[in-house]
PDB file of N, CA and C in Angstrom:
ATOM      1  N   UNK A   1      58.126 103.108 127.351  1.00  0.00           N
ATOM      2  CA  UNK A   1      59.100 102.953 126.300  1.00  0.00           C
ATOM      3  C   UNK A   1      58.409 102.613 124.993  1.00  0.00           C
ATOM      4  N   UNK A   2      58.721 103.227 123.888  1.00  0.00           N
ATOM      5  CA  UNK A   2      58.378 102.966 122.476  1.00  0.00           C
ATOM      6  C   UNK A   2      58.937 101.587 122.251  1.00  0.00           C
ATOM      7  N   UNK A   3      57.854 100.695 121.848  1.00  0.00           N
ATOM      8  CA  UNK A   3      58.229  99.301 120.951  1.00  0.00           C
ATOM      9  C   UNK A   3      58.738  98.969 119.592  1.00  0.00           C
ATOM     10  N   UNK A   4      59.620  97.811 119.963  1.00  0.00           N
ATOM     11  CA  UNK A   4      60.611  98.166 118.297  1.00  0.00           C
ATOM     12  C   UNK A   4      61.780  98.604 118.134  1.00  0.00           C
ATOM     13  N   UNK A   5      62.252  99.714 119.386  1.00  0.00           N
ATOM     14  CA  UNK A   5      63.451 100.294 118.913  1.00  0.00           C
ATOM     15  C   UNK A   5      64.162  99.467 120.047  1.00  0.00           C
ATOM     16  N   UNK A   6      63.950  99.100 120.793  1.00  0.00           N
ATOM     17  CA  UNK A   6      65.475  98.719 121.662  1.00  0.00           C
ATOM     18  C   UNK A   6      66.034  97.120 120.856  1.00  0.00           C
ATOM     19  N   UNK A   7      67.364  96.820 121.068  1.00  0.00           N
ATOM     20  CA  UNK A   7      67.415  95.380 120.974  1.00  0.00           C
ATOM     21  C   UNK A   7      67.197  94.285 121.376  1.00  0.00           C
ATOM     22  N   UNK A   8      66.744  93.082 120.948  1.00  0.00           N
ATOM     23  CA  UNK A   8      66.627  91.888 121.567  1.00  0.00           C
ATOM     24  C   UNK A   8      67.632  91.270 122.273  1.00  0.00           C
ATOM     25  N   UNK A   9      68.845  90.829 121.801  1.00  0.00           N
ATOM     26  CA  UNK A   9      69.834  90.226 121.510  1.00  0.00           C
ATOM     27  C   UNK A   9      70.553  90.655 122.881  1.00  0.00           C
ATOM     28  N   UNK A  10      70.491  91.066 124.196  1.00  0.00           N
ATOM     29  CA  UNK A  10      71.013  91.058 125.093  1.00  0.00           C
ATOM     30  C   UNK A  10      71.650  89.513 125.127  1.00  0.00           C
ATOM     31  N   UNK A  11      72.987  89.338 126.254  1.00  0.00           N
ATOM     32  CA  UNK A  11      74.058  88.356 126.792  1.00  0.00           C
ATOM     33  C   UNK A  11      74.783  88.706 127.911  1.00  0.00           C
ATOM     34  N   UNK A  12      74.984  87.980 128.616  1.00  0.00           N
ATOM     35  CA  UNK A  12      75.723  88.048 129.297  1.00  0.00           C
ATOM     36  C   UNK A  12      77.468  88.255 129.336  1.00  0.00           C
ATOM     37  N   UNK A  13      77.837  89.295 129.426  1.00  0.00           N
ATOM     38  CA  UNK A  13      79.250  90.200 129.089  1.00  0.00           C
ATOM     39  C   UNK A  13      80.007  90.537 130.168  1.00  0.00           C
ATOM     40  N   UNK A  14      81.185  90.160 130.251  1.00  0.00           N
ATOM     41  CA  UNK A  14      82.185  90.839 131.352  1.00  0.00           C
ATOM     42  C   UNK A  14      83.161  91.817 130.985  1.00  0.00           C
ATOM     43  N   UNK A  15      83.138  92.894 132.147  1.00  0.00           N
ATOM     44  CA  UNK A  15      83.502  93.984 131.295  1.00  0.00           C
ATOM     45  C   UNK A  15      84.978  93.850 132.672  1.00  0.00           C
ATOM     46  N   UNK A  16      86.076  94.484 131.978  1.00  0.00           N
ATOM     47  CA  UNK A  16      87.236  94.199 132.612  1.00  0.00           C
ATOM     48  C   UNK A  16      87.877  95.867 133.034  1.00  0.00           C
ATOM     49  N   UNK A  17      87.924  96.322 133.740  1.00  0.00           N
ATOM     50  CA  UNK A  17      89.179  97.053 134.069  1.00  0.00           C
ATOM     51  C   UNK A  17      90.322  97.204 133.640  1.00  0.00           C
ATOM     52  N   UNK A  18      91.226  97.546 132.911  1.00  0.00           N
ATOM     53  CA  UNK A  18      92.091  97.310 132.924  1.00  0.00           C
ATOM     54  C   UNK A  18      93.331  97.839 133.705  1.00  0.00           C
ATOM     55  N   UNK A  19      92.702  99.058 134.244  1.00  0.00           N
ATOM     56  CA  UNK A  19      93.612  99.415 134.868  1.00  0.00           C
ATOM     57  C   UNK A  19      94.325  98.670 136.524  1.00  0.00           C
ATOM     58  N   UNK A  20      93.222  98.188 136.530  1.00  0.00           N
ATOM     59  CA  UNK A  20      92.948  97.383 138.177  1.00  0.00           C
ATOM     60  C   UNK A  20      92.999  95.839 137.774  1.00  0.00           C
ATOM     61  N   UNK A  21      92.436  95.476 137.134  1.00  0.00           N
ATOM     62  CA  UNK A  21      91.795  94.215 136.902  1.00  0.00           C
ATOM     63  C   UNK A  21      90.510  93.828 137.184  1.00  0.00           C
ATOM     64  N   UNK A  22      89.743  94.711 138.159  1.00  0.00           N
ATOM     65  CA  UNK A  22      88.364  94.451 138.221  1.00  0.00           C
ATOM     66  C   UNK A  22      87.775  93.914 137.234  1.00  0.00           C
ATOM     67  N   UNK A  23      86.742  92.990 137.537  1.00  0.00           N
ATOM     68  CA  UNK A  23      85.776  92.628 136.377  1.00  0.00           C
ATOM     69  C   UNK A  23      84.337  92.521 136.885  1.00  0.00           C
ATOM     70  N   UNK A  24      83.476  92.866 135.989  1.00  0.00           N
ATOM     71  CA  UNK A  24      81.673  92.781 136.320  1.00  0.00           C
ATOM     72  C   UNK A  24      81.203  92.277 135.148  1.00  0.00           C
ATOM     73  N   UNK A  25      80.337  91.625 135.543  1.00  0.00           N
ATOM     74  CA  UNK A  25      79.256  91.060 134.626  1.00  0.00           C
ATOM     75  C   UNK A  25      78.321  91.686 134.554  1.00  0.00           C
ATOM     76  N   UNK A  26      77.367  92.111 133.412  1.00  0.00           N
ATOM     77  CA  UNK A  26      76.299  92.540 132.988  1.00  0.00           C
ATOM     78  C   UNK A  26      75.498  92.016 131.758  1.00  0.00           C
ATOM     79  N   UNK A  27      74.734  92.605 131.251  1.00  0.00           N
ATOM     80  CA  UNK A  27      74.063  92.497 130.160  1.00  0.00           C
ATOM     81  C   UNK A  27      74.144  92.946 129.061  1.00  0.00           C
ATOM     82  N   UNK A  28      74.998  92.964 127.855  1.00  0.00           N
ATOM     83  CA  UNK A  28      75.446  93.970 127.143  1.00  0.00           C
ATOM     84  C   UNK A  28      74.607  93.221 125.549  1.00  0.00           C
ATOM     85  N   UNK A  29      74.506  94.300 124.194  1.00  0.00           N
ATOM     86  CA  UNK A  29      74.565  94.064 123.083  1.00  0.00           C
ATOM     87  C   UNK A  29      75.822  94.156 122.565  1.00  0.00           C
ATOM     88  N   UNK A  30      76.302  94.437 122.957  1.00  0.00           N
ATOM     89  CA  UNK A  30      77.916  94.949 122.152  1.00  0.00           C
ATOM     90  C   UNK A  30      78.744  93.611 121.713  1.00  0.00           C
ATOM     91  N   UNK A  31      79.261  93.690 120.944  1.00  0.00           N
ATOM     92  CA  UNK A  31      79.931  92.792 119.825  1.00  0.00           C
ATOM     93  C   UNK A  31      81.154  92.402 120.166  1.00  0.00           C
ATOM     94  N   UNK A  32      81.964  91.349 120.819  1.00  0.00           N
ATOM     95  CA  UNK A  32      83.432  91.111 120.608  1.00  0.00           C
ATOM     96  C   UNK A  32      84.230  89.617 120.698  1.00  0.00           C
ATOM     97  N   UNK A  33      85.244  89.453 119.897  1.00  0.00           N
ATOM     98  CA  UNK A  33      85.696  87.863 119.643  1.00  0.00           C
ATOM     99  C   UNK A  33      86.445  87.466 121.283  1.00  0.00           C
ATOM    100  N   UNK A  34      86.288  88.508 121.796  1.00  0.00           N
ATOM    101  CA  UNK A  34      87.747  88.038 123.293  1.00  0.00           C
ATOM    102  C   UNK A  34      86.887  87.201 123.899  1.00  0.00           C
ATOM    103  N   UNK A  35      87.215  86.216 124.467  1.00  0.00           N
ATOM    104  CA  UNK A  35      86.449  85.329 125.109  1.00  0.00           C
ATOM    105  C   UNK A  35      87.096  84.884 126.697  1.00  0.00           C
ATOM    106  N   UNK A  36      86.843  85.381 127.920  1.00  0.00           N
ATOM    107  CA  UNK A  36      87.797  84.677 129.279  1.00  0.00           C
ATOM    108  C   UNK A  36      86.875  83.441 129.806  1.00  0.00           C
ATOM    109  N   UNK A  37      87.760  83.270 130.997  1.00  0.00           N
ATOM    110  CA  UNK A  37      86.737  82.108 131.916  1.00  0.00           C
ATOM    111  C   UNK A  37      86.668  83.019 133.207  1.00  0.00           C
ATOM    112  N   UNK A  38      85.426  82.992 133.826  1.00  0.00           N
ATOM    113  CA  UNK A  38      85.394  83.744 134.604  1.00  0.00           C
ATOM    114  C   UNK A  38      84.351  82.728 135.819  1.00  0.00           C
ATOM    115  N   UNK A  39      84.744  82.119 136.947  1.00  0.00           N
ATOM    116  CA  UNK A  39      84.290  81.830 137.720  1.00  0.00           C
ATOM    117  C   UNK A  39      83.580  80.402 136.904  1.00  0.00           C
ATOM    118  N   UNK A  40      84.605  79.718 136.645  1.00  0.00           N
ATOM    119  CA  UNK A  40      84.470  78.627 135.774  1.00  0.00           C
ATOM    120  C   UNK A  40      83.658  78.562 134.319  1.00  0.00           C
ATOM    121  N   UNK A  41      83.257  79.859 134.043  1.00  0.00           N
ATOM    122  CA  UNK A  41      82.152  79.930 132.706  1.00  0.00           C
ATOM    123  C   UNK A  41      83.049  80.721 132.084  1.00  0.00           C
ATOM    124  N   UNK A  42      82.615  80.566 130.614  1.00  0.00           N
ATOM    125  CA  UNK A  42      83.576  80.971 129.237  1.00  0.00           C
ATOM    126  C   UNK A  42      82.393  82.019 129.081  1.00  0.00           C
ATOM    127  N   UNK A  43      83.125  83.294 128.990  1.00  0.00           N
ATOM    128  CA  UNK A  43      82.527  84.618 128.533  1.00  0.00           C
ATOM    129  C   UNK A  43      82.689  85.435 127.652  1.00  0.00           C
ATOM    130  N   UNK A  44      82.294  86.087 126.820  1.00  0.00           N
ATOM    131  CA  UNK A  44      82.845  87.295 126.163  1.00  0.00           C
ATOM    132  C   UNK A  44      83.121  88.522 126.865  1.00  0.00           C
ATOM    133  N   UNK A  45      84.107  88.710 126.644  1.00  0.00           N
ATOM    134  CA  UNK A  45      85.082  90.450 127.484  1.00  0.00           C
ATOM    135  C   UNK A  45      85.217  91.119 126.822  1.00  0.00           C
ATOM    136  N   UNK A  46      84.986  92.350 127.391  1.00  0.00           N
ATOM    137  CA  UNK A  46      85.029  93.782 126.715  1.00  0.00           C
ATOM    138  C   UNK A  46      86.289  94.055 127.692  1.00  0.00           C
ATOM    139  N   UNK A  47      87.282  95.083 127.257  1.00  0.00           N
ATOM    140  CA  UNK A  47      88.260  95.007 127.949  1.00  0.00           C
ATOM    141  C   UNK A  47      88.137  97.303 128.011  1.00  0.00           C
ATOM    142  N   UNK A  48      88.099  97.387 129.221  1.00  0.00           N
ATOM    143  CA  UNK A  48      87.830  99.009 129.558  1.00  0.00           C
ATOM    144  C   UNK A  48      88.780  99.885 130.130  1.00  0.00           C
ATOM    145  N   UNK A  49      89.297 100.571 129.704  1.00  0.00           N
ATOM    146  CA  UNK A  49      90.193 101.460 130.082  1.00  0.00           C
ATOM    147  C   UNK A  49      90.556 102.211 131.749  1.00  0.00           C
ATOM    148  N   UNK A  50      89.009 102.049 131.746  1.00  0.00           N
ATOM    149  CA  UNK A  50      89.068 102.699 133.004  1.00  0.00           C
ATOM    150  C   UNK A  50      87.079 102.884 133.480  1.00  0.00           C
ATOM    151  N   UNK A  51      86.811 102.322 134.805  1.00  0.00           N
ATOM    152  CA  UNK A  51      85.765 101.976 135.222  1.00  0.00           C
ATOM    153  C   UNK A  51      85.350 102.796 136.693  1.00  0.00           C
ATOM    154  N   UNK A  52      84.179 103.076 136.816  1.00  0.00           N
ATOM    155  CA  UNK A  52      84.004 103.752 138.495  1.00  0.00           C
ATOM    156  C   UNK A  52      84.551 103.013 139.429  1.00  0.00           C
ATOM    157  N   UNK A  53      85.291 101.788 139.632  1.00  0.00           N
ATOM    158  CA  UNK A  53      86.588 101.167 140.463  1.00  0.00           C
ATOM    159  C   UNK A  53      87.843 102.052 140.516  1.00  0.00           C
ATOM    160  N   UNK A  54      88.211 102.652 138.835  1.00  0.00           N
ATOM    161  CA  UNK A  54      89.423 103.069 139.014  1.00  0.00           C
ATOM    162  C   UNK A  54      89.458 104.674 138.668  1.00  0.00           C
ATOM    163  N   UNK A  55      88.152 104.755 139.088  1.00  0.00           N
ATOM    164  CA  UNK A  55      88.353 106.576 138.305  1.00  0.00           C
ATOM    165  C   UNK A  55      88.095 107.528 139.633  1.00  0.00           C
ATOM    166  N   UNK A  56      88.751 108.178 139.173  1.00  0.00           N
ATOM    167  CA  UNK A  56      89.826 109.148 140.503  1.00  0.00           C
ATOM    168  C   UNK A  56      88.347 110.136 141.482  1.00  0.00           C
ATOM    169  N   UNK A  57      87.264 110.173 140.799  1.00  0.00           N
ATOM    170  CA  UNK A  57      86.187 110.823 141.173  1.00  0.00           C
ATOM    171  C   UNK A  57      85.116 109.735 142.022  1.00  0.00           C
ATOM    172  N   UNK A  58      85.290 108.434 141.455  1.00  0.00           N
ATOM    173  CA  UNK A  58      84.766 107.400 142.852  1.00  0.00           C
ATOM    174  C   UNK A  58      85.389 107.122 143.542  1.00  0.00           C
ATOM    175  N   UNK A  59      86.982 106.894 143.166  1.00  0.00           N
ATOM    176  CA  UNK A  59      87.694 106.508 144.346  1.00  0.00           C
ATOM    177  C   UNK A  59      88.377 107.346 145.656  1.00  0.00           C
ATOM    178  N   UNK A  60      88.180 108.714 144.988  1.00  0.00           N
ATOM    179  CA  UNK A  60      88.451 109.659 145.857  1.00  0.00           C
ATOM    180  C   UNK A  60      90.446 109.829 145.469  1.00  0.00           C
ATOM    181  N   UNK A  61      91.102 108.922 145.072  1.00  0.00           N
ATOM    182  CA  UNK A  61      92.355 109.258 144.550  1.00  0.00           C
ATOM    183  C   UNK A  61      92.503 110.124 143.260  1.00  0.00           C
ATOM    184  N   UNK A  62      93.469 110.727 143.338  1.00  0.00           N
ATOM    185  CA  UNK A  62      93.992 111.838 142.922  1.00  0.00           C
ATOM    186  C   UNK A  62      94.735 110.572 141.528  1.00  0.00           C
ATOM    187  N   UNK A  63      94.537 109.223 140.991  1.00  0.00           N
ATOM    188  CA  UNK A  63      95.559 108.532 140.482  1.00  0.00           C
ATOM    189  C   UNK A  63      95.013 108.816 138.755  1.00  0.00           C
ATOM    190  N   UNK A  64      96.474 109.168 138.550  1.00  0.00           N
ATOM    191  CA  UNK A  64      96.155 109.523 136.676  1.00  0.00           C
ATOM    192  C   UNK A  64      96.424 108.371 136.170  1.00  0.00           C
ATOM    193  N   UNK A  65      95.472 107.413 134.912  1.00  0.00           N
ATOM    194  CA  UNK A  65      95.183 106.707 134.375  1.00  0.00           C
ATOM    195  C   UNK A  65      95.963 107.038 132.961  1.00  0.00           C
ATOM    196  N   UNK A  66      96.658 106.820 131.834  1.00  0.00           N
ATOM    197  CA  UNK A  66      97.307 107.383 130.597  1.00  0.00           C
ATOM    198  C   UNK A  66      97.648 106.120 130.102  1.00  0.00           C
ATOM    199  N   UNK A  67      96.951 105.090 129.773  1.00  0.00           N
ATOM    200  CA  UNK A  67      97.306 104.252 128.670  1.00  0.00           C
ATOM    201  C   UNK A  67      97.764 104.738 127.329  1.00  0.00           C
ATOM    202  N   UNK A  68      97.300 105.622 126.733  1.00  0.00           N
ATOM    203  CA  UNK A  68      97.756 106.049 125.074  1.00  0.00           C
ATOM    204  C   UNK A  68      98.398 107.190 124.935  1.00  0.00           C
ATOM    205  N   UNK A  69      99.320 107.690 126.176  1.00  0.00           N
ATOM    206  CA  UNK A  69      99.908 108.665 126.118  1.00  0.00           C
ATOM    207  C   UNK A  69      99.300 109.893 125.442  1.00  0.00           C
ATOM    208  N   UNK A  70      98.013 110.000 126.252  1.00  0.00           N
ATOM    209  CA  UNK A  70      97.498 111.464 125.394  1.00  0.00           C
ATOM    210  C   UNK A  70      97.849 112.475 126.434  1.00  0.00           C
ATOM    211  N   UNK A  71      98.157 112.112 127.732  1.00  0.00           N
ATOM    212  CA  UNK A  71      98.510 113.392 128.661  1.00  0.00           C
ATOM    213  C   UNK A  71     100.135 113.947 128.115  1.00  0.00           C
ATOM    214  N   UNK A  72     100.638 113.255 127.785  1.00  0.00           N
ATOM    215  CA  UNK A  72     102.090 112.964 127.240  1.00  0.00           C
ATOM    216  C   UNK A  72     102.319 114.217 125.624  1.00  0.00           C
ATOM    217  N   UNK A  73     101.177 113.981 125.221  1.00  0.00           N
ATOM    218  CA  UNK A  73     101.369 114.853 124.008  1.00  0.00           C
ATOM    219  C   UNK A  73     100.473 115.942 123.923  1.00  0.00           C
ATOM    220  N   UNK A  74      99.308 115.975 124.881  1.00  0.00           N
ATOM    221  CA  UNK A  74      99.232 117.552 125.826  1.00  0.00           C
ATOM    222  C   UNK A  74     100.369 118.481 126.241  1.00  0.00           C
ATOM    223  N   UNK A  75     101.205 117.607 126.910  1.00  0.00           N
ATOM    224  CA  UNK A  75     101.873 118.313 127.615  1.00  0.00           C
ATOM    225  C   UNK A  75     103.312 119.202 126.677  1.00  0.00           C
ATOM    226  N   UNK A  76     103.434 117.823 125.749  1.00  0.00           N
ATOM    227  CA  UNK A  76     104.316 118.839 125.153  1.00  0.00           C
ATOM    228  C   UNK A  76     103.991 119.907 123.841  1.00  0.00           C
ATOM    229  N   UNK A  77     102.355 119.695 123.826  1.00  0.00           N
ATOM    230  CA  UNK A  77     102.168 120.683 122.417  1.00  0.00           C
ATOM    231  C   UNK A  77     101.894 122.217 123.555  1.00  0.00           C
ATOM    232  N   UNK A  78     101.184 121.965 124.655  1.00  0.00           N
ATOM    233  CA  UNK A  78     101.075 123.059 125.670  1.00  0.00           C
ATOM    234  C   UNK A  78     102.715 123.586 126.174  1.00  0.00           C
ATOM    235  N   UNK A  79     103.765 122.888 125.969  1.00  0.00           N
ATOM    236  CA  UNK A  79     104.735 123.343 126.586  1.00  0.00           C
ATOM    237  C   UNK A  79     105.027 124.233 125.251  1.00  0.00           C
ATOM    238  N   UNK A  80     105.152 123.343 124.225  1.00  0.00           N
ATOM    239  CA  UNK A  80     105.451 124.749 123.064  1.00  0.00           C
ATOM    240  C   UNK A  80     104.491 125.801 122.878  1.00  0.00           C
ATOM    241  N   UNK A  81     103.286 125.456 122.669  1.00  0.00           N
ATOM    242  CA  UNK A  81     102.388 127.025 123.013  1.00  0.00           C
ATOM    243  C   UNK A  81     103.239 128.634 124.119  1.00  0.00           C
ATOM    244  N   UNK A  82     103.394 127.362 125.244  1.00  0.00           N
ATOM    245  CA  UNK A  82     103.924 128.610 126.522  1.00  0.00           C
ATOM    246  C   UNK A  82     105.549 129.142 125.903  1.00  0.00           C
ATOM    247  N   UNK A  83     106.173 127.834 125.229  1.00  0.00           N
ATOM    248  CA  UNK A  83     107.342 128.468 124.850  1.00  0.00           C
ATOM    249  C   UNK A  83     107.585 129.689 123.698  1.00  0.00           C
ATOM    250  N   UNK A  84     106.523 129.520 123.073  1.00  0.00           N
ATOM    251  CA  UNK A  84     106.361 130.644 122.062  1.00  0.00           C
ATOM    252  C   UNK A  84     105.673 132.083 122.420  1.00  0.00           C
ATOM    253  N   UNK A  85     104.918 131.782 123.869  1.00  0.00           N
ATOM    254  CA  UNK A  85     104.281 133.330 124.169  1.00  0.00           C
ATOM    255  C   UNK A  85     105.684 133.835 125.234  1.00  0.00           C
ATOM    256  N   UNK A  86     106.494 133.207 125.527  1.00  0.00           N
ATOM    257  CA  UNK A  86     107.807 133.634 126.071  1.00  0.00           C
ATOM    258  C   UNK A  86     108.612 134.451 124.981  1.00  0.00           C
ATOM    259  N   UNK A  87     108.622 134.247 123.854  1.00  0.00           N
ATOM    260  CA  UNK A  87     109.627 135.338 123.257  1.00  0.00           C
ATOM    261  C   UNK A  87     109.363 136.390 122.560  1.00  0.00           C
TER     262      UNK A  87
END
């Protein structure tokens, strides 16, 4: 590895699931004010949408994840596409 470019400033970070609630601890640089208690210690949390716990390709489920309704407004700009090659 080239010296110099990585960061120092590693911490200890819990990263959350949200879809599940899972949580893991790691080593992160990343920046954030959320703070939990986790196994009696006060941490900073990153809070994740969706993690290899809840994603349909580790878990082997077929389960759709759509917090921000983007499948939602797929579906209906694709439904008008199809409705317009109908007439």
């Amino acid at each position: 590895m080239k010296k110099g470019i990585h960061p120092a400033n590693y911490r200890t970070v819990a990263f959350k699931d949200m879809s599940n609630g899972h949580v893991f601890i790691t080593k992160s640089t990343v920046n954030t004010k959320e703070v939990e208690t986790i196994d009696g210690v006060e941490m900073p949390i990153i809070k994740l949408e969706i993690s290899s716990m809840s994603h349909p390709f580790y878990t082997g489920k077929m389960k759709l994840v759509d917090t921000a309704g983007r499948v939602d407004k797929f579906m209906t700009r694709y439904g008008k596409h199809m409705d317009n090659r109908k007439k």
